[in-house]
PDB file of N, CA and C in Angstrom:
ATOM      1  N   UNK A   1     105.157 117.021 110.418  1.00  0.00           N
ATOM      2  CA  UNK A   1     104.039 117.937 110.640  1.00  0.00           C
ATOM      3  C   UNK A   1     103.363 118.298 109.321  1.00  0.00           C
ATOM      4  N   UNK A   2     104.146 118.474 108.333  1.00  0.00           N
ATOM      5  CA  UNK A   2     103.970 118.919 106.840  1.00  0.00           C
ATOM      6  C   UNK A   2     103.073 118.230 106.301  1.00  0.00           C
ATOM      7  N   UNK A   3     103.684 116.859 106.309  1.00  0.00           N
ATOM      8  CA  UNK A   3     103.124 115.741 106.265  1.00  0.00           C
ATOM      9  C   UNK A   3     101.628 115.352 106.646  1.00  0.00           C
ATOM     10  N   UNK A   4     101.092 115.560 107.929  1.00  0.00           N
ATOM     11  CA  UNK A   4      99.969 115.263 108.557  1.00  0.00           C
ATOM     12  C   UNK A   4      98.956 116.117 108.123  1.00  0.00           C
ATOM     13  N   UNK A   5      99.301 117.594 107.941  1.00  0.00           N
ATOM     14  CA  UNK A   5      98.361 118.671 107.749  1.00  0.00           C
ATOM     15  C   UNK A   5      98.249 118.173 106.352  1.00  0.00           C
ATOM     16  N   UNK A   6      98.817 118.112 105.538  1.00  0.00           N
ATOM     17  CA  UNK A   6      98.884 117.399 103.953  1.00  0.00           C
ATOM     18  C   UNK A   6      97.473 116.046 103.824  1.00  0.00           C
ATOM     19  N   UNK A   7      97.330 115.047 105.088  1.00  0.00           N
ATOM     20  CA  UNK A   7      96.812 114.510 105.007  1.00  0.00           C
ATOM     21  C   UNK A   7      95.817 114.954 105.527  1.00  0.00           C
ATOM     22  N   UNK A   8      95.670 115.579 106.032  1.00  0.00           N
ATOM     23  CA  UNK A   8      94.259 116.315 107.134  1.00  0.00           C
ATOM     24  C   UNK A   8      93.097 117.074 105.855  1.00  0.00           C
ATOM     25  N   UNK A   9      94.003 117.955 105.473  1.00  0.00           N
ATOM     26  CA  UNK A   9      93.508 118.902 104.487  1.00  0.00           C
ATOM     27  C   UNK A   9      92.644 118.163 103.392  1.00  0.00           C
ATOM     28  N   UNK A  10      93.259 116.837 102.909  1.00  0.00           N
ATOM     29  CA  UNK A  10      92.653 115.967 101.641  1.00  0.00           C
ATOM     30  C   UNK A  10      91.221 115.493 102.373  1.00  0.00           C
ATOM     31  N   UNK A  11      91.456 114.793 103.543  1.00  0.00           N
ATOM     32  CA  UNK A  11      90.577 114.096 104.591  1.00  0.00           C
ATOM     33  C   UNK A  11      89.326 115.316 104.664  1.00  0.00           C
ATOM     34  N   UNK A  12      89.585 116.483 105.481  1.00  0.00           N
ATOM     35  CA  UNK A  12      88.744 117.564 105.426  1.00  0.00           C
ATOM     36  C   UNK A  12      87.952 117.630 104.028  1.00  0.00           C
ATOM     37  N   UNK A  13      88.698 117.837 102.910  1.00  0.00           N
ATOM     38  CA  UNK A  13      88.138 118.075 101.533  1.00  0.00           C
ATOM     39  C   UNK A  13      87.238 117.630 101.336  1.00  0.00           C
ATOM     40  N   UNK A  14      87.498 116.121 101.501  1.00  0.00           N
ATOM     41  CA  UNK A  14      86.865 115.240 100.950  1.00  0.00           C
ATOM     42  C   UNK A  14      85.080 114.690 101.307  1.00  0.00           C
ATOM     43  N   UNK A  15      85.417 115.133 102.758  1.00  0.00           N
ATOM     44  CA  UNK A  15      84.077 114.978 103.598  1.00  0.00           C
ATOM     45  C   UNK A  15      83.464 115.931 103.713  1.00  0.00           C
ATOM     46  N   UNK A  16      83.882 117.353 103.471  1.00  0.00           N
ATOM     47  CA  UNK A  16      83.627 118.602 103.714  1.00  0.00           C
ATOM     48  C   UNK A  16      83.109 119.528 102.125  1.00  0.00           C
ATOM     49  N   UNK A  17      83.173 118.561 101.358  1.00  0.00           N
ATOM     50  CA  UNK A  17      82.989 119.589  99.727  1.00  0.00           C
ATOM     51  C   UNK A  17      81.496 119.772  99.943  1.00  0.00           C
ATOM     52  N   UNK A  18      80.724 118.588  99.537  1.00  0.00           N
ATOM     53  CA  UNK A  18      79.618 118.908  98.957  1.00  0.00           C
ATOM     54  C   UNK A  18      78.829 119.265 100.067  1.00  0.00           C
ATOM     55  N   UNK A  19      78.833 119.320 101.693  1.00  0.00           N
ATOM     56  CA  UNK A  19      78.016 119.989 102.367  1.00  0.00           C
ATOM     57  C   UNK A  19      78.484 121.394 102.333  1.00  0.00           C
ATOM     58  N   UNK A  20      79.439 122.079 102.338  1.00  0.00           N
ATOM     59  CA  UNK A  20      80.078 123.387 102.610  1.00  0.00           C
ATOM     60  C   UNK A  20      80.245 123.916 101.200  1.00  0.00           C
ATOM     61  N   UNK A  21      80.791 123.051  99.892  1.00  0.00           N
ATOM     62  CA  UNK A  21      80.708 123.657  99.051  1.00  0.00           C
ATOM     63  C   UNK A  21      82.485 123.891  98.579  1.00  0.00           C
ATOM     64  N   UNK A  22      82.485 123.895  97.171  1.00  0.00           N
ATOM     65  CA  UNK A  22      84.028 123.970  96.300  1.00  0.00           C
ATOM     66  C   UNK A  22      84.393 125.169  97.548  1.00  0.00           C
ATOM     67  N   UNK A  23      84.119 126.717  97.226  1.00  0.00           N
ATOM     68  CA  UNK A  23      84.833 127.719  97.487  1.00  0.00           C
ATOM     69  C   UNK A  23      84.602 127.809  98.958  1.00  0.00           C
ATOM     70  N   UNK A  24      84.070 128.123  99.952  1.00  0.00           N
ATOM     71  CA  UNK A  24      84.667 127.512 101.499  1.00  0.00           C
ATOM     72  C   UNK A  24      85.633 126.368 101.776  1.00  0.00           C
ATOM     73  N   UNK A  25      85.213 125.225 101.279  1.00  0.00           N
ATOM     74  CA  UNK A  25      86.703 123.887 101.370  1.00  0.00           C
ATOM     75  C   UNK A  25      87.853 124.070 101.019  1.00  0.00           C
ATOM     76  N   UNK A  26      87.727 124.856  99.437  1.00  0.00           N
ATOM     77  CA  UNK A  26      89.023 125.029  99.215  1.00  0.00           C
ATOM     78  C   UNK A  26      89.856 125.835  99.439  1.00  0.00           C
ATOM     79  N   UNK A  27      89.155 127.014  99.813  1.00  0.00           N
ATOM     80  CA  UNK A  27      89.742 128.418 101.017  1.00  0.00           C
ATOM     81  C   UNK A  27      90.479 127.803 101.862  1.00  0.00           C
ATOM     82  N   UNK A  28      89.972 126.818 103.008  1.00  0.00           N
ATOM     83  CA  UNK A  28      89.805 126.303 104.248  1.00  0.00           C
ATOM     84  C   UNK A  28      91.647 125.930 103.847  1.00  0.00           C
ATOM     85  N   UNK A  29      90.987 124.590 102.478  1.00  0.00           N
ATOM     86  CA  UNK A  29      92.349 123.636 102.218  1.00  0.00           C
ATOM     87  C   UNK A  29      93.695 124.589 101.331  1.00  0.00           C
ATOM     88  N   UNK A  30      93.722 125.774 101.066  1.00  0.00           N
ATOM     89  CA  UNK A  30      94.523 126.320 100.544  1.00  0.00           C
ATOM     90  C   UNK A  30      95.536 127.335 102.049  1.00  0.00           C
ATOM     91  N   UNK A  31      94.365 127.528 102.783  1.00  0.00           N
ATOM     92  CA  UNK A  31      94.645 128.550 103.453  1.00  0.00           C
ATOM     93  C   UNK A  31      95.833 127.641 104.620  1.00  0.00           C
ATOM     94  N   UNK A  32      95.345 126.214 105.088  1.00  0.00           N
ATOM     95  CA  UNK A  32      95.772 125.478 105.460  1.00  0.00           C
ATOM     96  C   UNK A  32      97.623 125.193 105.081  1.00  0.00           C
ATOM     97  N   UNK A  33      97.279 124.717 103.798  1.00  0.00           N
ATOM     98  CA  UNK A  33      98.564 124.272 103.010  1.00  0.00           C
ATOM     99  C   UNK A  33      99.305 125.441 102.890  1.00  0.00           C
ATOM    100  N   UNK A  34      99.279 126.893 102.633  1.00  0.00           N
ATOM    101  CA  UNK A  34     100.113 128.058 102.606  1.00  0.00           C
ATOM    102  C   UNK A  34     100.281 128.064 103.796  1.00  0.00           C
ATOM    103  N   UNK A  35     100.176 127.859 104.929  1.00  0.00           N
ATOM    104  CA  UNK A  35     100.191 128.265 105.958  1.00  0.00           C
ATOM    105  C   UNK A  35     101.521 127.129 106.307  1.00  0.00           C
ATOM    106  N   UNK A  36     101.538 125.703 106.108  1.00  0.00           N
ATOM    107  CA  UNK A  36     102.414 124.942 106.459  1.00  0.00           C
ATOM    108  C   UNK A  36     103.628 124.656 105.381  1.00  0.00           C
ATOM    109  N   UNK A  37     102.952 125.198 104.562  1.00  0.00           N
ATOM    110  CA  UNK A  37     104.307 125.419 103.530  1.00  0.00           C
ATOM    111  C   UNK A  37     105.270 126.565 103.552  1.00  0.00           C
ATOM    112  N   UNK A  38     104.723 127.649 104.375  1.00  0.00           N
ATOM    113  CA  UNK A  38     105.600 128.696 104.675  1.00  0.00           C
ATOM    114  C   UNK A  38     105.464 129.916 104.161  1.00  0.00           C
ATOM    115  N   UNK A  39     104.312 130.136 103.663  1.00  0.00           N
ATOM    116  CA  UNK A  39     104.095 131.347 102.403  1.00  0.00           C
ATOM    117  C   UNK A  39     103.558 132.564 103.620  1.00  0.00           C
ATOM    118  N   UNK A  40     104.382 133.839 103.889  1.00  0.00           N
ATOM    119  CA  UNK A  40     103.874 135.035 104.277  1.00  0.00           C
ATOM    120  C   UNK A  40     102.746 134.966 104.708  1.00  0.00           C
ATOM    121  N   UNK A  41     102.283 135.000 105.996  1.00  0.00           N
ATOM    122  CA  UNK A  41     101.192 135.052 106.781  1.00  0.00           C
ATOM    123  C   UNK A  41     100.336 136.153 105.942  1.00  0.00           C
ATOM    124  N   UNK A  42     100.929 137.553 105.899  1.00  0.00           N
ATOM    125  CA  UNK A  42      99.692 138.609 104.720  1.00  0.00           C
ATOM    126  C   UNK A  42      99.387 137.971 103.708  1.00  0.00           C
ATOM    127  N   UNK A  43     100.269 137.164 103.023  1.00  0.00           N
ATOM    128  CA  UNK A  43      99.372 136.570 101.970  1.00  0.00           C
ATOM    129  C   UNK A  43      98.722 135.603 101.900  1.00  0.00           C
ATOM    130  N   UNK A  44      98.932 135.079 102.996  1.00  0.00           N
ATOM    131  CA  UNK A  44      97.834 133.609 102.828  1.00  0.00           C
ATOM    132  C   UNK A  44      96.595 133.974 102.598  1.00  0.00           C
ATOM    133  N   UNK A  45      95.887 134.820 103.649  1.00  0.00           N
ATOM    134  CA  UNK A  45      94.397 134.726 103.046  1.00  0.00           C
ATOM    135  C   UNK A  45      93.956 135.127 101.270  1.00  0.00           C
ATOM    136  N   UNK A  46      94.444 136.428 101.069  1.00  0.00           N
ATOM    137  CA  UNK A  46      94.075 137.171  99.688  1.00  0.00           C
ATOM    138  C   UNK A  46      94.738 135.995  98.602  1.00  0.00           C
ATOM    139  N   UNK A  47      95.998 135.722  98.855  1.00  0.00           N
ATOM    140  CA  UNK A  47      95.936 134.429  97.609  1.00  0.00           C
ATOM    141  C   UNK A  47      95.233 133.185  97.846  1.00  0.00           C
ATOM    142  N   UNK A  48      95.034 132.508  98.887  1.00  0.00           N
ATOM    143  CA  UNK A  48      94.258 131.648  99.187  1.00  0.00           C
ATOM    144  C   UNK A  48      92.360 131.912  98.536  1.00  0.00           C
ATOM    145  N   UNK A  49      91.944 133.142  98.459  1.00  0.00           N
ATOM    146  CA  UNK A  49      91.195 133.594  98.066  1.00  0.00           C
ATOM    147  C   UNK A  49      91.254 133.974  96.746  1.00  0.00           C
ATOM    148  N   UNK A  50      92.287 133.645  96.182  1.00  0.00           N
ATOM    149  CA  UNK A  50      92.148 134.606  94.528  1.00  0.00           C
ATOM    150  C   UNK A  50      92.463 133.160  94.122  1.00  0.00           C
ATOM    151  N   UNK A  51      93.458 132.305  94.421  1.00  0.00           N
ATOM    152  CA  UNK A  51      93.271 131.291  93.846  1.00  0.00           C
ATOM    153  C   UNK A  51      92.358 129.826  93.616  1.00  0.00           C
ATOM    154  N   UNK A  52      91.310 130.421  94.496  1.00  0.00           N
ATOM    155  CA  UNK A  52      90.278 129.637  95.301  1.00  0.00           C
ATOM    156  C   UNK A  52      89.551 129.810  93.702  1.00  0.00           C
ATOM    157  N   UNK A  53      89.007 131.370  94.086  1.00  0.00           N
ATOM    158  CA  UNK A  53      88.333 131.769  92.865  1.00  0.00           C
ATOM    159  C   UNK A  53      88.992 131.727  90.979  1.00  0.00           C
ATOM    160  N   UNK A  54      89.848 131.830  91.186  1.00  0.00           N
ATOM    161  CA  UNK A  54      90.021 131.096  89.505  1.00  0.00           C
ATOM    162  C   UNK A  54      90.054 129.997  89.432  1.00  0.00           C
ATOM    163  N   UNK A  55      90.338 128.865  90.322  1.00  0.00           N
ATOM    164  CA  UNK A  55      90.039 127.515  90.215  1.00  0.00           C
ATOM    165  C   UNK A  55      88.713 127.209  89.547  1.00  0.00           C
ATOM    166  N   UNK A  56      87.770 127.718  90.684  1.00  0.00           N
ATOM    167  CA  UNK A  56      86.052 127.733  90.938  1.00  0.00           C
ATOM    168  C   UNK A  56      86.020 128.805  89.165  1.00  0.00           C
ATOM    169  N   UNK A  57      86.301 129.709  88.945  1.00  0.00           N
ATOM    170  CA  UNK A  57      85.858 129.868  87.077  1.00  0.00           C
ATOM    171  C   UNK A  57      86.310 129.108  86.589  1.00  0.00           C
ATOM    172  N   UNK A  58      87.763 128.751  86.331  1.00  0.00           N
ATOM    173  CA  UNK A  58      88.237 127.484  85.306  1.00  0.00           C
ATOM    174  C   UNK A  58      87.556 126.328  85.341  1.00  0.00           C
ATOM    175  N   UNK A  59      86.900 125.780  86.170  1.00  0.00           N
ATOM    176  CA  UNK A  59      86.318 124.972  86.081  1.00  0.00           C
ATOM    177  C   UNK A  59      84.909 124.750  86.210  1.00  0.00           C
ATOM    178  N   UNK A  60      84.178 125.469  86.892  1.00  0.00           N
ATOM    179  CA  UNK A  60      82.826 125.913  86.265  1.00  0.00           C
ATOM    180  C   UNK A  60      82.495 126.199  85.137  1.00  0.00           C
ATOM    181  N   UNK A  61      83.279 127.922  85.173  1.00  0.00           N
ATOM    182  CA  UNK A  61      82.295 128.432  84.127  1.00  0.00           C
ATOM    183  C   UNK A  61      83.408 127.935  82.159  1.00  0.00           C
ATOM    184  N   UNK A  62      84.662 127.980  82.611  1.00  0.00           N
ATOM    185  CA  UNK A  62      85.029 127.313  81.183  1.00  0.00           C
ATOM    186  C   UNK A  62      84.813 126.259  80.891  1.00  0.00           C
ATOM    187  N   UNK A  63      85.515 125.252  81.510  1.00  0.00           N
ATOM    188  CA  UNK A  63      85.300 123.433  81.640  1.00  0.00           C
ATOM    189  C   UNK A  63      83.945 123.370  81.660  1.00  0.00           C
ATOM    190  N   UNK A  64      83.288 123.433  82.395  1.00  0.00           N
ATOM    191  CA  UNK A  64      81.680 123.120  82.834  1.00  0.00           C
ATOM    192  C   UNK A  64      81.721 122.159  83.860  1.00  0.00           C
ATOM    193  N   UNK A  65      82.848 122.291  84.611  1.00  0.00           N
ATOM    194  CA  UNK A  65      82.745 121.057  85.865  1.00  0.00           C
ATOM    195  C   UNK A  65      81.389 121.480  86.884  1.00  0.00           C
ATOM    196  N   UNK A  66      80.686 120.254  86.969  1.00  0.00           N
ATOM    197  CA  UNK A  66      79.998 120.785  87.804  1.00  0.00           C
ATOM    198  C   UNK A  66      80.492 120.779  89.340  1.00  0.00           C
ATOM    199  N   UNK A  67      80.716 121.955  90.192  1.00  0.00           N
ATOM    200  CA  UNK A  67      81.425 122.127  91.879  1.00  0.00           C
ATOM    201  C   UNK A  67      80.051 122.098  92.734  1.00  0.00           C
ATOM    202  N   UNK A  68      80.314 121.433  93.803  1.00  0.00           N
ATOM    203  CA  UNK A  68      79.489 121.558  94.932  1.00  0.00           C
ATOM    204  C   UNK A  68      79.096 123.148  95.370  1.00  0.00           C
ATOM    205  N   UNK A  69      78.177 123.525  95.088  1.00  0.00           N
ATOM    206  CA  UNK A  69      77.882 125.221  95.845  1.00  0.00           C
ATOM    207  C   UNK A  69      77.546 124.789  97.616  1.00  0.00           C
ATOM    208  N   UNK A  70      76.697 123.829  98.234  1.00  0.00           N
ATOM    209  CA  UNK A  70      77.019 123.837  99.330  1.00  0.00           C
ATOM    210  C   UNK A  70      76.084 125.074 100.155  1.00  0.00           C
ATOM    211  N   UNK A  71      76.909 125.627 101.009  1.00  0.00           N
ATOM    212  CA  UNK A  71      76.040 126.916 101.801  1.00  0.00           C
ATOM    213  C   UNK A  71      76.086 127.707 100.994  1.00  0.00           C
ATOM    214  N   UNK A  72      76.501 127.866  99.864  1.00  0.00           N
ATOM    215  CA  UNK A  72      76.218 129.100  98.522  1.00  0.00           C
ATOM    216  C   UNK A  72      75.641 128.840  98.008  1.00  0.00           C
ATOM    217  N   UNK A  73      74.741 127.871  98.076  1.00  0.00           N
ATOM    218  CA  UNK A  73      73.822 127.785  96.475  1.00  0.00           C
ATOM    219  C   UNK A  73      72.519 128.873  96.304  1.00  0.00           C
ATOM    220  N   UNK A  74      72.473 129.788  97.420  1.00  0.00           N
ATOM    221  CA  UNK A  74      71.593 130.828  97.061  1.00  0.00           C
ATOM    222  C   UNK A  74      72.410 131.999  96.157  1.00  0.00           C
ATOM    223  N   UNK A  75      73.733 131.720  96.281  1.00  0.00           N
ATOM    224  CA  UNK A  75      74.642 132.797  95.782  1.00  0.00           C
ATOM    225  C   UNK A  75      75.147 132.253  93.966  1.00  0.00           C
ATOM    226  N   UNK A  76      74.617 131.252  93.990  1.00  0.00           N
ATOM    227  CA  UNK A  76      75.494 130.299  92.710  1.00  0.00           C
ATOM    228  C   UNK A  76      75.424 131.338  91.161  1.00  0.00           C
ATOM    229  N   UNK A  77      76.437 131.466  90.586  1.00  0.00           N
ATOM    230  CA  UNK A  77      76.042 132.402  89.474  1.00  0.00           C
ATOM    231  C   UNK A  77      76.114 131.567  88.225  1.00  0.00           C
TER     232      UNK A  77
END
């Protein structure tokens, strides 16, 4: 089962970044993977969400990666 959602999640990612955007996909794919890895249902969302977002700075705004904004690009900072 671990297994499949593991592959689902990459599959989702992958087709799903640049219309939806880094921080929705990777919510989606974090929230996913805590969830089948076993991590405390209260925490899935708020860390799924905090680690969403330091990803999305470390690599934006330090690195300069450029991330898909997606349905945020009115929000893009």
């Amino acid at each position: 089962m671990a297994f499949a959602v593991v592959l689902a999640v990459n599959v989702f990612y992958v087709l799903f970044a640049t219309p939806l955007g880094f921080i929705p996909t990777a919510f989606v794919y974090l929230v996913a993977l805590f969830l089948v890895l076993g991590v405390r249902r209260t925490l899935v969302v708020p860390l799924a969400l905090a680690v969403t977002l330091v990803i999305h700075y470390a690599f934006y705004k330090l690195l300069k990666v450029p991330l898909p904004w997606g349905i945020l690009e009115r929000f893009a900072w």
